[in-house]
Protein backbone atom coordinates (compact mmCIF):
# COMPACT_ATOMS: atom_id res chain seq x y z
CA UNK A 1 40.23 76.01 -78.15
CA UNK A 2 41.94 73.27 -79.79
CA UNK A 3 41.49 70.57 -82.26
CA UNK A 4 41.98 67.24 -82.56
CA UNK A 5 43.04 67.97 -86.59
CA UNK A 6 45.65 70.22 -87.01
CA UNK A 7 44.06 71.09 -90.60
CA UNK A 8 40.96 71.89 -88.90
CA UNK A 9 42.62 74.04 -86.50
CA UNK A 10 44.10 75.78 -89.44
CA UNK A 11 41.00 76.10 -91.31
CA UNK A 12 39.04 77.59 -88.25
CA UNK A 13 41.45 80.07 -87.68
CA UNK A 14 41.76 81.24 -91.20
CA UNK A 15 37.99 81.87 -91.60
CA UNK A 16 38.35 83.76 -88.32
CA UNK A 17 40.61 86.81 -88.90
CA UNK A 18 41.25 86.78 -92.73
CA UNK A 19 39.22 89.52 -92.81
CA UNK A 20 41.49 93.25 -93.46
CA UNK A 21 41.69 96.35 -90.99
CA UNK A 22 39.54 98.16 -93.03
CA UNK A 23 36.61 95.43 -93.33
CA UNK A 24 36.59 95.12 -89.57
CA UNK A 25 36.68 98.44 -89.15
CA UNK A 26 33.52 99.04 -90.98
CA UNK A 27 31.97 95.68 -89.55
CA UNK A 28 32.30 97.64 -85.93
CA UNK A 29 30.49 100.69 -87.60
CA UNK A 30 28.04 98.74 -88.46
CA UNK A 31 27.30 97.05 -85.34
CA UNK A 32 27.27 100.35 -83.20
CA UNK A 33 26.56 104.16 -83.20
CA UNK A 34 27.67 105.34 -80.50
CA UNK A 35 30.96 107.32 -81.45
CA UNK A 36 31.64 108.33 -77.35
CA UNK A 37 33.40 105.02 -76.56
CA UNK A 38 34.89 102.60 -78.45
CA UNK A 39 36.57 98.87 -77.60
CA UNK A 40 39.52 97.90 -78.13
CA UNK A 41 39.68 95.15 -81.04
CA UNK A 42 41.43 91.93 -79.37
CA UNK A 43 44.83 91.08 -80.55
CA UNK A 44 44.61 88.26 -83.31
CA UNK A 45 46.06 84.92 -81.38
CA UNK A 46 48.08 84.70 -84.67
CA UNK A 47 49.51 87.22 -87.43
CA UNK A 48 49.29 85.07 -90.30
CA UNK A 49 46.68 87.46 -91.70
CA UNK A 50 49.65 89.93 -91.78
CA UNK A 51 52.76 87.17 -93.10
CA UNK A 52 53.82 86.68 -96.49
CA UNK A 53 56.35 83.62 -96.75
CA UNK A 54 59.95 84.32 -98.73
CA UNK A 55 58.21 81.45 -100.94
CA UNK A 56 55.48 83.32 -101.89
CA UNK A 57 57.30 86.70 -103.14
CA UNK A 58 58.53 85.30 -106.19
CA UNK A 59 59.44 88.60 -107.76
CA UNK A 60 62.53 88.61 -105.40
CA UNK A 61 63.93 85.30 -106.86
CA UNK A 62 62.36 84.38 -109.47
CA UNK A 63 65.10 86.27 -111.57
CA UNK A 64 67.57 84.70 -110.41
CA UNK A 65 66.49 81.34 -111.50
CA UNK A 66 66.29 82.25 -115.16
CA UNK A 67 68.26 80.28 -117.48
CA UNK A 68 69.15 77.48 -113.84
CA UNK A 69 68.53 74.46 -113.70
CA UNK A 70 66.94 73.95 -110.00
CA UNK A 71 66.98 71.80 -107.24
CA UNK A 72 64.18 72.53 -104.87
CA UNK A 73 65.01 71.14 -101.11
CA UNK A 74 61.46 70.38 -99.92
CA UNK A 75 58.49 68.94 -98.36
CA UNK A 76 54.76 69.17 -97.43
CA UNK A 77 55.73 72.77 -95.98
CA UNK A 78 57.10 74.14 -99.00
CA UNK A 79 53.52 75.56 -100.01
CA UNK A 80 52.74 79.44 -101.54
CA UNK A 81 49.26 79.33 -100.34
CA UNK A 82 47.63 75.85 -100.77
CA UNK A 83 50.04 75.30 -103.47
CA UNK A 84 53.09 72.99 -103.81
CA UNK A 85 56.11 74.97 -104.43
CA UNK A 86 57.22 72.83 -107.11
CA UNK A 87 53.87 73.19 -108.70
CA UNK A 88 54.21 76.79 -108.84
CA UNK A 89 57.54 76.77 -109.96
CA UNK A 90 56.98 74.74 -113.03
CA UNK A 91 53.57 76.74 -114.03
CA UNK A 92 56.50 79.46 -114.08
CA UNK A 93 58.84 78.25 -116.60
CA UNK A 94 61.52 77.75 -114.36
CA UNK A 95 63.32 74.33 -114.66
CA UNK A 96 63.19 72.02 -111.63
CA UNK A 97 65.19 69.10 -112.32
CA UNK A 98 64.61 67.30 -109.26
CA UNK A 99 64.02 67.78 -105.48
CA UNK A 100 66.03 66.88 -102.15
CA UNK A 101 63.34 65.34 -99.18
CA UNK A 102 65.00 65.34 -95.75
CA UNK A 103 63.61 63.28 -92.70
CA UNK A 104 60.14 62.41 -93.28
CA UNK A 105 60.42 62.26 -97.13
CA UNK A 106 59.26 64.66 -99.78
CA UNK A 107 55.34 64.20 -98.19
CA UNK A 108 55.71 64.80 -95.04
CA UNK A 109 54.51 60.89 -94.30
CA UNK A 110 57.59 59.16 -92.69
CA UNK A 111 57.72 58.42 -89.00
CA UNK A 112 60.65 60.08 -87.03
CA UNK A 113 63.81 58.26 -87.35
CA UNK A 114 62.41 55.69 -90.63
CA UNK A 115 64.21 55.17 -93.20
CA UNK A 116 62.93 57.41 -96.68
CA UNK A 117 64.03 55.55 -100.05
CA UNK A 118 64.81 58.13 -102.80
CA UNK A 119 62.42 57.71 -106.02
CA UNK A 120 60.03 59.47 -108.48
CA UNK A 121 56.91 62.28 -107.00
CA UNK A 122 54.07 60.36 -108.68
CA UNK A 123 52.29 63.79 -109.11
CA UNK A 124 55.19 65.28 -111.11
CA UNK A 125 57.57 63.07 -112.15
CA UNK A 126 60.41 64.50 -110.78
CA UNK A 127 63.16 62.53 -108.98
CA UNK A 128 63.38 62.98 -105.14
CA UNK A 129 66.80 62.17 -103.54
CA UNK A 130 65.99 61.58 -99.97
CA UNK A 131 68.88 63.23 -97.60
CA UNK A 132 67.71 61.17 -94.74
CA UNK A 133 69.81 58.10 -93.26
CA UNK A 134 72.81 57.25 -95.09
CA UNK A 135 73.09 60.05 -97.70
CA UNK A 136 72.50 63.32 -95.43
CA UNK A 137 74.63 65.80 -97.96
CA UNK A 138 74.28 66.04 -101.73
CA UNK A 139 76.68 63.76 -103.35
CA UNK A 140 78.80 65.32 -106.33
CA UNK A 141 76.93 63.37 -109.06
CA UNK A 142 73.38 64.46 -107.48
CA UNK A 143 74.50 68.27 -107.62
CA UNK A 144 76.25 67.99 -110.86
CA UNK A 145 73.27 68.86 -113.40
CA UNK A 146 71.79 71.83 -111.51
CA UNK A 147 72.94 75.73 -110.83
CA UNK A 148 70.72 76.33 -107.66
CA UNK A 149 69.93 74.84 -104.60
CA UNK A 150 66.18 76.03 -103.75
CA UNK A 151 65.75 75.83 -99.89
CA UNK A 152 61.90 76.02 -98.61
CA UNK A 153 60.97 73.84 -95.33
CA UNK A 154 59.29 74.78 -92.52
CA UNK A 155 61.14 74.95 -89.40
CA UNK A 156 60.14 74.74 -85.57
CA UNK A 157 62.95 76.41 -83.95
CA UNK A 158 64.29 73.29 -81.54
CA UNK A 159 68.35 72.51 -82.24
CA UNK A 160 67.27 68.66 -82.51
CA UNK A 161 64.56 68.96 -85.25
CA UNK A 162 66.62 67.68 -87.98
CA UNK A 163 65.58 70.06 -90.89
CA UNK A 164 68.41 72.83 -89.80
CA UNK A 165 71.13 69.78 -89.61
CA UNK A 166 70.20 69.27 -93.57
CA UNK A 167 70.28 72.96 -94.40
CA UNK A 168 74.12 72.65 -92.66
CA UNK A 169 74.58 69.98 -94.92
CA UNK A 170 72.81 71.69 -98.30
CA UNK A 171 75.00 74.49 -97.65
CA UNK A 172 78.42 72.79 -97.49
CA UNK A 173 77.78 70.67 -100.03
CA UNK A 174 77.17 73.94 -102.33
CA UNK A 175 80.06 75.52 -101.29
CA UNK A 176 82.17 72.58 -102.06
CA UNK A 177 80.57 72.20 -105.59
CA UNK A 178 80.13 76.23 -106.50
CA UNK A 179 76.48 76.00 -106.53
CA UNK A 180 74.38 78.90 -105.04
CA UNK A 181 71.59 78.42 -102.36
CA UNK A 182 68.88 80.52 -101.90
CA UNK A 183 66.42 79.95 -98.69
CA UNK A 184 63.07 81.07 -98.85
CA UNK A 185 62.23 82.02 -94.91
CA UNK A 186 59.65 81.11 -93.34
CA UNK A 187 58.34 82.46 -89.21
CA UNK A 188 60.04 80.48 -86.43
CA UNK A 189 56.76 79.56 -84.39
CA UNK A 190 59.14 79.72 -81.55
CA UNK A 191 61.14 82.43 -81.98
CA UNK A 192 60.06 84.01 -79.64
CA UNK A 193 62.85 83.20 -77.23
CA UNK A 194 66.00 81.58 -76.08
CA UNK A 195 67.02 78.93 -73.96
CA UNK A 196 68.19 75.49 -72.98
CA UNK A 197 72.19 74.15 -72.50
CA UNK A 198 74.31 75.11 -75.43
CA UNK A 199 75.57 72.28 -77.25
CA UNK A 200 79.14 70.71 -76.28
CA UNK A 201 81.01 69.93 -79.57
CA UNK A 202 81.58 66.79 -78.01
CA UNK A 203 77.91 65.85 -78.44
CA UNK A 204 77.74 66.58 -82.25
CA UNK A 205 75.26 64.28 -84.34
CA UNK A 206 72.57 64.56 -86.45
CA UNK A 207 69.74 65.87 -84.15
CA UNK A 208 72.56 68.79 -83.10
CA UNK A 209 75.61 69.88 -85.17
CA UNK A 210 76.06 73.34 -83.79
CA UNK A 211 77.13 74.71 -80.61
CA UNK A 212 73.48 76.88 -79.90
CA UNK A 213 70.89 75.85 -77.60
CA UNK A 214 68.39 74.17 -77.75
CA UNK A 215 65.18 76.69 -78.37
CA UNK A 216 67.70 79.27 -80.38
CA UNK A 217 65.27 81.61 -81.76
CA UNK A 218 65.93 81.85 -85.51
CA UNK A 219 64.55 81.74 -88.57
CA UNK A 220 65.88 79.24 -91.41
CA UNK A 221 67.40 82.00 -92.94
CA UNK A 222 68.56 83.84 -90.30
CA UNK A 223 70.06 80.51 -89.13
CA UNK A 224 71.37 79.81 -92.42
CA UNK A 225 73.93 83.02 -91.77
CA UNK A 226 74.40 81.95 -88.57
CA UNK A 227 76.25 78.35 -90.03
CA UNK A 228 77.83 80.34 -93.15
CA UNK A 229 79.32 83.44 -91.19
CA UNK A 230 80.67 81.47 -87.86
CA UNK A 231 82.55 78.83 -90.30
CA UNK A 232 80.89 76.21 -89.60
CA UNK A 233 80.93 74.51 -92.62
CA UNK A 234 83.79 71.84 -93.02
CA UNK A 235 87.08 73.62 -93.99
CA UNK A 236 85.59 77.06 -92.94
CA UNK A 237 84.23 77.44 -96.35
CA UNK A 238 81.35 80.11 -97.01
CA UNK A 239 78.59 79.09 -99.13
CA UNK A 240 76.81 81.63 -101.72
CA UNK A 241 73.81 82.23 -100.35
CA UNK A 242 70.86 84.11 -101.09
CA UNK A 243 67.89 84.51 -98.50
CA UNK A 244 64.37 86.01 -99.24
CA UNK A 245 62.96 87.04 -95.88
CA UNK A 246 59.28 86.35 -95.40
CA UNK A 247 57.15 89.71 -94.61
CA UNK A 248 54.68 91.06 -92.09
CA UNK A 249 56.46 89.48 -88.92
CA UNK A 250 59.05 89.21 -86.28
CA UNK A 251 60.68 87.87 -82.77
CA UNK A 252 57.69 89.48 -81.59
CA UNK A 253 55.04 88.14 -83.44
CA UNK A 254 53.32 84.67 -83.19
CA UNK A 255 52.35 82.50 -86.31
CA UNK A 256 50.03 79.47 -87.22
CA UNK A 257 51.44 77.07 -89.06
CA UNK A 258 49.34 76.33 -92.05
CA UNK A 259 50.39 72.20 -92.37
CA UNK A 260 52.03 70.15 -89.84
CA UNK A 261 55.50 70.05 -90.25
CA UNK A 262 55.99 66.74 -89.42
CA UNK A 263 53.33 63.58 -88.74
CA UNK A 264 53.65 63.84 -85.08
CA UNK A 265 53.50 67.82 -84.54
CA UNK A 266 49.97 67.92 -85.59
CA UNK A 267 48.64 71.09 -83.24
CA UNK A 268 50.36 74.45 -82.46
CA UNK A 269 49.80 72.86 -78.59
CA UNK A 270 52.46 70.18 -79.36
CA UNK A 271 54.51 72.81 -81.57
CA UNK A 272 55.18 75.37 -78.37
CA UNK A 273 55.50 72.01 -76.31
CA UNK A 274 58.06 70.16 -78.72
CA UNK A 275 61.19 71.96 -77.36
CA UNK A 276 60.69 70.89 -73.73
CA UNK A 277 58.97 67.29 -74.17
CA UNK A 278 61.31 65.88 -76.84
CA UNK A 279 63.70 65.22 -73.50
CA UNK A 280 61.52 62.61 -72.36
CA UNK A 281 62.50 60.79 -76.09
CA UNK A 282 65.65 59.87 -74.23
CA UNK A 283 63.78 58.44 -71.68
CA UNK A 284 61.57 55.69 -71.21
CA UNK A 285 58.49 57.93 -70.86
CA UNK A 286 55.65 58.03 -73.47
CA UNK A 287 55.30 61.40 -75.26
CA UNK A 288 51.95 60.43 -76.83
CA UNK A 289 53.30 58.58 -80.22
CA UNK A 290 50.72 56.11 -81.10
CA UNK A 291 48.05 58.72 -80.18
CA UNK A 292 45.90 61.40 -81.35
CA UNK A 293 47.84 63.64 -79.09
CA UNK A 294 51.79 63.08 -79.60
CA UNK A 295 53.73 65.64 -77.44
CA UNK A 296 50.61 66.78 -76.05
CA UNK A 297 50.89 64.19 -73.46
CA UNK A 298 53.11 62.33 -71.31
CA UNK A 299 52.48 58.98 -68.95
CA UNK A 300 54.49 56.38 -68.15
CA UNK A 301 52.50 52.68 -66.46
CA UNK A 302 54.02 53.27 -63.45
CA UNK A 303 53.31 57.07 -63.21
CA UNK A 304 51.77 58.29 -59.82
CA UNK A 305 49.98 61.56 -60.36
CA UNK A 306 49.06 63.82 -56.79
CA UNK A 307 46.26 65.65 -58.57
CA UNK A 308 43.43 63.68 -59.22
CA UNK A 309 42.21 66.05 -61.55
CA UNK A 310 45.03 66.36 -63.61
CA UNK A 311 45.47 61.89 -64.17
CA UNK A 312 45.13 60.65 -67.44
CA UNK A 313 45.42 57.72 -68.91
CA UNK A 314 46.22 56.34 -72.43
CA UNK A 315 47.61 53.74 -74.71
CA UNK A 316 49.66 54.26 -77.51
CA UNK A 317 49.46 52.02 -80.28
CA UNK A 318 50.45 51.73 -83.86
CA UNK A 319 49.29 54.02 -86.21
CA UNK A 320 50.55 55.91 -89.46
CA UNK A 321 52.95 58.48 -87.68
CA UNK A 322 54.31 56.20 -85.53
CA UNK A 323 54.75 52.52 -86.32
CA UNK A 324 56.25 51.01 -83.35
CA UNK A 325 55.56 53.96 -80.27
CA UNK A 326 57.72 53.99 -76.92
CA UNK A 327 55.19 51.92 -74.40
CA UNK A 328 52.73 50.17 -77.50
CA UNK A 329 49.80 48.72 -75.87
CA UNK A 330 50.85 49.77 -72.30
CA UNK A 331 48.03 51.77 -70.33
CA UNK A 332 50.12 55.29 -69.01
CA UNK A 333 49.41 57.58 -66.48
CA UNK A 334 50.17 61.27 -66.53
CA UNK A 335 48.94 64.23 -67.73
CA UNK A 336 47.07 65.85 -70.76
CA UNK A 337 48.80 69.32 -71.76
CA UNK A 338 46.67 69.79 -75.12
CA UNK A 339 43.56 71.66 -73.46
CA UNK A 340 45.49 74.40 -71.93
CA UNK A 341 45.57 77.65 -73.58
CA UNK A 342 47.99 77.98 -76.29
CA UNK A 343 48.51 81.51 -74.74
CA UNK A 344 49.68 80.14 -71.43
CA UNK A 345 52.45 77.85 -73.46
CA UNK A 346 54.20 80.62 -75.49
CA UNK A 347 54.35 83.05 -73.04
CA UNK A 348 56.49 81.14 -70.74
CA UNK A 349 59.06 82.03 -73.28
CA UNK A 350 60.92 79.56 -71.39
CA UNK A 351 62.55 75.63 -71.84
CA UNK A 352 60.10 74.27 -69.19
CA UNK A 353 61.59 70.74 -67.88
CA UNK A 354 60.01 71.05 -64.51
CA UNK A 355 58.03 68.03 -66.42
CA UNK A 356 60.97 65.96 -67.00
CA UNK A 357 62.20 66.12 -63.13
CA UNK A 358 58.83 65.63 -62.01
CA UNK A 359 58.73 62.21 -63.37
CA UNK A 360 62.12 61.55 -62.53
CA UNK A 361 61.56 61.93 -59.04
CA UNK A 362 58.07 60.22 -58.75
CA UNK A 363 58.86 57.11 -61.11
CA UNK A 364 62.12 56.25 -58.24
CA UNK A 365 63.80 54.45 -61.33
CA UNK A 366 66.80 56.24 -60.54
CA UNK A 367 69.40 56.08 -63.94
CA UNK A 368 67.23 52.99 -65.50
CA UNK A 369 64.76 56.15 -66.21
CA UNK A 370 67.41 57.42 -68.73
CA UNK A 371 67.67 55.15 -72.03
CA UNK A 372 70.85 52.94 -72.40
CA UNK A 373 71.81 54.60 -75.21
CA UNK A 374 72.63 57.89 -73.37
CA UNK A 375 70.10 59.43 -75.95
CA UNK A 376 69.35 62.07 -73.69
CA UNK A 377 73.05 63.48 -74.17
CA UNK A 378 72.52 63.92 -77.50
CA UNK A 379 69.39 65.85 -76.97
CA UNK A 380 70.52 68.08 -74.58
CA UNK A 381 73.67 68.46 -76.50
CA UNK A 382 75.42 67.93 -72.86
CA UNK A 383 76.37 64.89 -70.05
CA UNK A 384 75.81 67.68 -67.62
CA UNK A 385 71.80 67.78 -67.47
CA UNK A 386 71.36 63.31 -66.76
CA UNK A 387 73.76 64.15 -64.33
CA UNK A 388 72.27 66.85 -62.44
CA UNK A 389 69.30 65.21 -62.38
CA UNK A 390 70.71 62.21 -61.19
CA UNK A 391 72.49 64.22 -58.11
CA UNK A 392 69.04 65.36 -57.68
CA UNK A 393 69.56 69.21 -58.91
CA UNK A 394 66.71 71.75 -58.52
CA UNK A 395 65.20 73.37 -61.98
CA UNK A 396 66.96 76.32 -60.77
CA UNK A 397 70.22 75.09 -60.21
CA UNK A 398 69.98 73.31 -63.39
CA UNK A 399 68.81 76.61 -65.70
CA UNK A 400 72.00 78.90 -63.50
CA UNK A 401 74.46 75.98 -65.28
CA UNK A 402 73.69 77.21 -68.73
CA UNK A 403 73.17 81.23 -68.35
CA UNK A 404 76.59 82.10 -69.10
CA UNK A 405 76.96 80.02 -72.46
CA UNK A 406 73.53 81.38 -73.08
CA UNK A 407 74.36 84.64 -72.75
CA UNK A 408 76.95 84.59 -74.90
CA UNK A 409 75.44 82.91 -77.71
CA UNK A 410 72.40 85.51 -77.69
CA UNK A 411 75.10 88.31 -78.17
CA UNK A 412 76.43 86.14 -81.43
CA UNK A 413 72.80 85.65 -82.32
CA UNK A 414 72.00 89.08 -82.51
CA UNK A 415 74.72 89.37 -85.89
CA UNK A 416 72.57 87.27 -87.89
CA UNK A 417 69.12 88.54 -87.11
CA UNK A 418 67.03 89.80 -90.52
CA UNK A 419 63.98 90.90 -88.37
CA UNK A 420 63.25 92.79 -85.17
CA UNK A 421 63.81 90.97 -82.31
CA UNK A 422 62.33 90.65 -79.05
CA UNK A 423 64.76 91.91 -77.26
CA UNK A 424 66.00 95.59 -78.31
């Protein structure tokens, strides 16, 4: 089932399996007597029940920000239950001088891509420097009156989802300025797998600074390794970092996450789907912004669709995650992906483009569908994928291009891993 309110989805699922092994096990006792068959108890969709968050074992770090004076690099993810981070922090004693936001502001409120002004949190005072547009890494003067570098943010495991190209930029600035970082992990709702083109140097930006693809199947922490042990910081330096692994979960496992991570990834639907219809931002197809269903569905106003069944039809328009949307006011045609089975989604544990060449093909637009800009590069981290599917390249021919690169980036991968992983 899903839910137009991500919140409510949240909610739902919460009341559903909080309960422990042992209270269901006597719950089933209760219902039944008869000990000469029993049924198996259905696998929870999600193991939250299970997960505690590196945030919320403060035991593990909380000595080592005794006597610091903190920055905490956050947003409306960094929560220890329903409670702010920050908030917890300072009901702890421990001195938070001020906080780092990174796209989408300290909230969580911003629209992809909009500028977020630095200022004061009206509900504690404290100064937020926003590391989004023109001041991406922590200036001298902004790191010189604090000791440690606090990073919580919840991640969605896509190369182009901007909060792993701040951590990149957290860590080098400690490591030029001899501050410590510690990064309380959080579950990679898609790390479950790896795949997509690995990304060319030559495509470095903001939206992909390192050469992984593009689902790559790592936590924040584990990633955090990843950019400290392979030198990618600038001058090779190493940054002293600390990570607090979350508990109860691995590669294996799937999670809920508790608060959108950002205003247009409001469902766990358009969470599993983000990976795979973020291409189409380089196009000029709709991916829903401007609707109650952003990158649940996809349409374009001169979309054909074969199955009548599957047409739909919608018009995005302004709202408060998306201020100006690709298409505003335009009627689209395509499909709705938010009422299939969450299930069916993750266990693909694929990049699924077949989407992206469909409505290549059927919108005959030829390189006009592709946005002047060459966006689409930068997302794929690669020239090679607009050009295969302008040559008119099969999805198979397209995934055999970047197995070998893949392959050797899982081996690397494997180096950096702090849980089990899905494959042995």
């Amino acid at each position: 089932m899903q839910f137009s309110s991500f919140l409510l989805f949240s909610i739902a699922f919460v009341a559903c399996s909080s309960e422990s092994p042992s209270d269901a096990g006597t719950l089933n006792a209760a219902q039944s007597t008869d000990t000469t068959s029993t049924v198996p108890a259905e696998e929870p969709l999600y193991c939250n029940a299970s997960v505690t968050v590196g945030a919320a074992r403060t035991a593990e770090y909380l000595p080592l920000l005794g006597g610091k004076k903190v920055a905490v690099v956050g947003n409306q993810s960094s929560l220890i239950g329903e409670t702010h981070l920050v908030d917890s922090l300072k009901s702890l004693g421990v001195n938070v001088v001020k906080v780092f936001s990174p796209e989408h502001g300290f909230r969580g409120d911003a629209d992809a891509g909009e500028k977020v002004a630095s200022g004061t949190d009206s509900k504690t005072g404290l100064t937020v420097i926003s590391l989004y547009g023109n001041n991406k890494k922590p200036t001298v003067e902004q790191l010189a009156d604090i000791d440690v570098l606090l990073f919580d943010i919840q991640d969605v495991g896509a190369r182009f989802y901007t909060y792993i190209s701040t951590l990149h930029y957290i860590l080098e600035a400690a490591a030029e300025n001899e501050k410590q970082v510690i990064v309380l992990d959080r579950p990679n709702p898609n790390g479950h797998y790896v795949d997509g083109p690995v990304l060319n140097p030559a495509f470095k930006s903001f939206i992909g600074m390192h050469p992984v693809p593009v689902v790559h199947g790592m936590t924040v922490g584990e990633y955090a390794q990843m950019i400290n042990g392979e030198g990618w910081l600038a001058g090779k330096l190493k940054a002293d970092l600390k990570v607090i692994p979350c508990e109860g979960w691995d590669h294996t496992r799937y999670y809920e996450l508790p608060i959108a991570p950002s205003p247009n990834l409001t469902t766990m639907t358009a969470i599993y789907l983000y990976p795979a219809l973020c291409f189409f931002e380089g196009t000029v197809v709709s991916v829903g912004r401007g609707t109650d269903l952003p990158f649940q569905v996809i349409g374009h106003p001169k979309m054909e669709v074969d199955v009548l069944e599957k047409l739909y039809s919608f018009k995005p328009m302004p709202n408060a995650a998306a201020a100006h949307p690709v298409l505003e006011g335009q009627t689209c045609y395509g499909y709705d992906l938010s009422k299939t089975d969450v299930k069916e989604y993750r266990e693909k544990r694929k990049l699924d483009l077949s989407y992206l060449l469909e409505f290549y093909k059927k919108l005959k637009m030829g390189p006009a569908f592709f946005l002047k800009s060459n966006f689409i590069n930068n997302l794929a981290g690669t020239d090679q994928l607009k050009a295969q599917i302008i040559a008119g390249k099969t999805l198979e021919e397209i995934e055999a291009t970047w197995q070998e690169a893949l392959s050797a980036f899982k081996e690397k991968r494997k180096g950096y891993l702090l849980y089990p992983d899905f494959e042995s």
